[in-house]
C-alpha atoms as a PDB file:
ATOM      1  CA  UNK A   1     144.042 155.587  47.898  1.00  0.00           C
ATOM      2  CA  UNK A   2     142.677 158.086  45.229  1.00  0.00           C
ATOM      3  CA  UNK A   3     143.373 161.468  47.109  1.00  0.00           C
ATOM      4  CA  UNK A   4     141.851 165.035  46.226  1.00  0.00           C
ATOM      5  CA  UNK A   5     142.949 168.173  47.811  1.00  0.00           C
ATOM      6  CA  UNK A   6     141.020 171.047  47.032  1.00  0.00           C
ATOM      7  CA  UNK A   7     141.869 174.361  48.598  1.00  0.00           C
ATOM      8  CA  UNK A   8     144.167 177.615  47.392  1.00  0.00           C
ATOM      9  CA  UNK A   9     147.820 177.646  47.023  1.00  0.00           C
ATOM     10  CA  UNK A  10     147.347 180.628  49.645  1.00  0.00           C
ATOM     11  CA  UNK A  11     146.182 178.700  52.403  1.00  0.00           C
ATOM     12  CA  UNK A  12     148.171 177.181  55.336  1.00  0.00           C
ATOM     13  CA  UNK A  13     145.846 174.285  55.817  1.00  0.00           C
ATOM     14  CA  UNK A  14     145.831 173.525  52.280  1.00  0.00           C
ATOM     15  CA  UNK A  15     149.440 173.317  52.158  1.00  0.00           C
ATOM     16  CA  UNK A  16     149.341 171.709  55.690  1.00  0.00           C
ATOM     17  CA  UNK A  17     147.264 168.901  53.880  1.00  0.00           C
ATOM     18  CA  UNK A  18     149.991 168.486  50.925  1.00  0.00           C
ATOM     19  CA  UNK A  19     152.801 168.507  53.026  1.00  0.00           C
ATOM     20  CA  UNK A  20     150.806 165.829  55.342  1.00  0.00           C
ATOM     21  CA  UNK A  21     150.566 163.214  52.084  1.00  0.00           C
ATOM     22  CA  UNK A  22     153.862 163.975  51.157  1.00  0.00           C
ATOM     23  CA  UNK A  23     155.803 163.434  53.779  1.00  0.00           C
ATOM     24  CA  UNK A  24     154.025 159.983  54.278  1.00  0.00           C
ATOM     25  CA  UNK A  25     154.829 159.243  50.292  1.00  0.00           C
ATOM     26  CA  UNK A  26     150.573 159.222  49.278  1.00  0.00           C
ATOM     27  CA  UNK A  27     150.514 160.636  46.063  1.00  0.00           C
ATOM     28  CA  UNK A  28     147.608 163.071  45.581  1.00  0.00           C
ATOM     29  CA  UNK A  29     145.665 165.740  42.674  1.00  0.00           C
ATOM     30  CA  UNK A  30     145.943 169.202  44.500  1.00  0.00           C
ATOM     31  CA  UNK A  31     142.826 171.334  42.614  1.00  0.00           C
ATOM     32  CA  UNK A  32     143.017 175.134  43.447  1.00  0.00           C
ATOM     33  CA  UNK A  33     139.504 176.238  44.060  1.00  0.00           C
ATOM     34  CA  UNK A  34     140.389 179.758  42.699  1.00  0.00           C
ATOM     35  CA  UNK A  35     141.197 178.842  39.542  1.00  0.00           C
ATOM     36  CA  UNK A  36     139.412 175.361  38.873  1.00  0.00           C
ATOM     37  CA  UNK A  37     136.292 175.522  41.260  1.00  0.00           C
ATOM     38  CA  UNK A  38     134.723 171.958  41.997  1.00  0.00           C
ATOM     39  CA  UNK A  39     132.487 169.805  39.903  1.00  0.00           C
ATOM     40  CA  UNK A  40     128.746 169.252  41.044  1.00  0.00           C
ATOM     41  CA  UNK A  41     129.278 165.582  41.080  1.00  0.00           C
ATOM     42  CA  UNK A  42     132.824 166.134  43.526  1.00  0.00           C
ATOM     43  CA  UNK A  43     130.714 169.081  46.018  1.00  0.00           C
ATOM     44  CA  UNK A  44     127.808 166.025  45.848  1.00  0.00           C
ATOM     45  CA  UNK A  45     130.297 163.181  46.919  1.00  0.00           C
ATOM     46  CA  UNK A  46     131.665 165.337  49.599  1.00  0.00           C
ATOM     47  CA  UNK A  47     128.544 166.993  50.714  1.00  0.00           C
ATOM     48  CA  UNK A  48     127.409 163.355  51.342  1.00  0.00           C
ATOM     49  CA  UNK A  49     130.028 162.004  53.393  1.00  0.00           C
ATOM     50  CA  UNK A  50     130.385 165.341  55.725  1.00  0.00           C
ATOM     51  CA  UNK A  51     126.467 165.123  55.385  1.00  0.00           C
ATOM     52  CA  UNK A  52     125.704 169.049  56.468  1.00  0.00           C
ATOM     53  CA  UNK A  53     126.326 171.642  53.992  1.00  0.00           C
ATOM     54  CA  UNK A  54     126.628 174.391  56.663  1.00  0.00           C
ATOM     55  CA  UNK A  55     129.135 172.782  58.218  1.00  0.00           C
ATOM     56  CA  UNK A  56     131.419 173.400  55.145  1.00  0.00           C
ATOM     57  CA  UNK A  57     130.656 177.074  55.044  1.00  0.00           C
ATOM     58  CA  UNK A  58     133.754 179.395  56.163  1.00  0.00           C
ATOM     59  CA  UNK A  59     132.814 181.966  58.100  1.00  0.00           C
ATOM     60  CA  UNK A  60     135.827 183.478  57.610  1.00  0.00           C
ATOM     61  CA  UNK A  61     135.874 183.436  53.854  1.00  0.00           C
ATOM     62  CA  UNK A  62     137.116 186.663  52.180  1.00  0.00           C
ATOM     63  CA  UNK A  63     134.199 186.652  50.294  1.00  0.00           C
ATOM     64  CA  UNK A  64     131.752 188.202  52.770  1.00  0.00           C
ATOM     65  CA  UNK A  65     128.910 188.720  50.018  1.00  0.00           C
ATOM     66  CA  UNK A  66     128.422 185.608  48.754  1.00  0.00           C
ATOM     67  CA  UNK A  67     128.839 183.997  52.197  1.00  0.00           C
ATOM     68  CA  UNK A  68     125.959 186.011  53.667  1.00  0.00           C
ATOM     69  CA  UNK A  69     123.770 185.204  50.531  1.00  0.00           C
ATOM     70  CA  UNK A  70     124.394 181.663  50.949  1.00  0.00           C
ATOM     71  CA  UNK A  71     123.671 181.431  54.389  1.00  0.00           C
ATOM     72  CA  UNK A  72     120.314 182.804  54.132  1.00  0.00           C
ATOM     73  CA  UNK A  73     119.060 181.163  51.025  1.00  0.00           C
ATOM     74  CA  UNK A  74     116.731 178.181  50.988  1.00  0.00           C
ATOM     75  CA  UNK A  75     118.522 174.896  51.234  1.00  0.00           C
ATOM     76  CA  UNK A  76     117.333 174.038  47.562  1.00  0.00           C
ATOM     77  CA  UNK A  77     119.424 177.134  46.073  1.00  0.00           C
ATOM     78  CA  UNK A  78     122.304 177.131  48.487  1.00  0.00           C
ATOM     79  CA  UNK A  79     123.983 173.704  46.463  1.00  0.00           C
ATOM     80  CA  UNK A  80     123.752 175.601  43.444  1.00  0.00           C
ATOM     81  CA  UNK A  81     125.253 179.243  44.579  1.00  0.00           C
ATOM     82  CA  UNK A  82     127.690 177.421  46.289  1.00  0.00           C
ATOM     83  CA  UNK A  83     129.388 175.512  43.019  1.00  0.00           C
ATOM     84  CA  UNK A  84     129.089 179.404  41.664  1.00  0.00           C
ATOM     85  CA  UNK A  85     131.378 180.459  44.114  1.00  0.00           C
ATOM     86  CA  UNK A  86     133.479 177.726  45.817  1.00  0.00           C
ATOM     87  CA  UNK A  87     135.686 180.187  47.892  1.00  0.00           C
ATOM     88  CA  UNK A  88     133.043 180.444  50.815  1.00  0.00           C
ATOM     89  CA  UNK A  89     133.489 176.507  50.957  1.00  0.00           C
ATOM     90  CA  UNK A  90     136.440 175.937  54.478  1.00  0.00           C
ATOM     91  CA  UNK A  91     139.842 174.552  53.084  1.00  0.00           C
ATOM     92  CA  UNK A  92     141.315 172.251  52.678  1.00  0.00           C
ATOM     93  CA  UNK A  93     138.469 169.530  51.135  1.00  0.00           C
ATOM     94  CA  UNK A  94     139.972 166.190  51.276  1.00  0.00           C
ATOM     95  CA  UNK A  95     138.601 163.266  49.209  1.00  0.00           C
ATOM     96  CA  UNK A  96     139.475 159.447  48.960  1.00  0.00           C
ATOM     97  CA  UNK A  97     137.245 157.660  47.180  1.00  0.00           C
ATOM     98  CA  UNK A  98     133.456 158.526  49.037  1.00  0.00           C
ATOM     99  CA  UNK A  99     135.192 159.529  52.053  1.00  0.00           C
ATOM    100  CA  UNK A 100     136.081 163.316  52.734  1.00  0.00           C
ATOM    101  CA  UNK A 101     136.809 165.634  55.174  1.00  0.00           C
ATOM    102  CA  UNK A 102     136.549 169.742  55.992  1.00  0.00           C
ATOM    103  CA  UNK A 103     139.551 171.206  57.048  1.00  0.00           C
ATOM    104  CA  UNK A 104     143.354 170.037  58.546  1.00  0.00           C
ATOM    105  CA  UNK A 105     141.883 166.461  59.934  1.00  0.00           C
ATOM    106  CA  UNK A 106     145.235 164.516  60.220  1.00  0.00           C
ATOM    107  CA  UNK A 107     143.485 162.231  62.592  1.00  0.00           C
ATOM    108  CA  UNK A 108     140.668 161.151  60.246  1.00  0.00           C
ATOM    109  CA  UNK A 109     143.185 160.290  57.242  1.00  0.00           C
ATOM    110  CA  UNK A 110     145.531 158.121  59.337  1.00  0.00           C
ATOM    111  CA  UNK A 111     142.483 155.753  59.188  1.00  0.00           C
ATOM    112  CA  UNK A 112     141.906 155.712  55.543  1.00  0.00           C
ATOM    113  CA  UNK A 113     143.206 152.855  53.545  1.00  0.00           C
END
């Protein structure tokens, strides 16, 4: 297993993800979205196997702003805004490989080889 998490050290899913791959001895790369953002080709690979980019928008996002811009832009632009401001994405982003999940999904990883 190859394992990404990307997310913020600040939130509890995030961590919830770390501590779930530790505990069961998977080593992982934990990227803090804050600081490091994610690649075009990484958003691509994930946007592809989750396969509906509003589906990994966070309402909740502190970053009201760019949230409501995103949501009403055309589907062409939104990829784009969205690598510009990675915060709005839900956390934690979970990659292995070409497989990758939104959120704390404990149930989906147990499958992954």
């Amino acid at each position: 297993m190859n394992i990404q998490i990307f997310g913020n050290k600040k939130s509890q899913d995030t961590k919830k993800a770390e501590r779930y791959f530790k505990e069961r001895g998977i080593k992982f790369q934990a990227v803090d979205m804050k600081e490091k953002g994610i690649s075009k080709g990484e958003l691509q690979s994930v946007l592809s196997a989750v396969g509906d980019l509003e589906a990994m928008l966070d309402e909740k996002t502190k970053e009201q702003e760019a949230y409501q811009l995103i949501r009403y832009l055309a589907k062409e632009d939104k990829f784009a805004k969205l690598l510009e401001h990675p915060m709005v994405l839900k956390q934690p982003i979970v990659r292995n490989g070409k497989q990758a999940t939104i959120g704390y999904c404990p149930e989906v990883w147990k499958t992954w080889d």
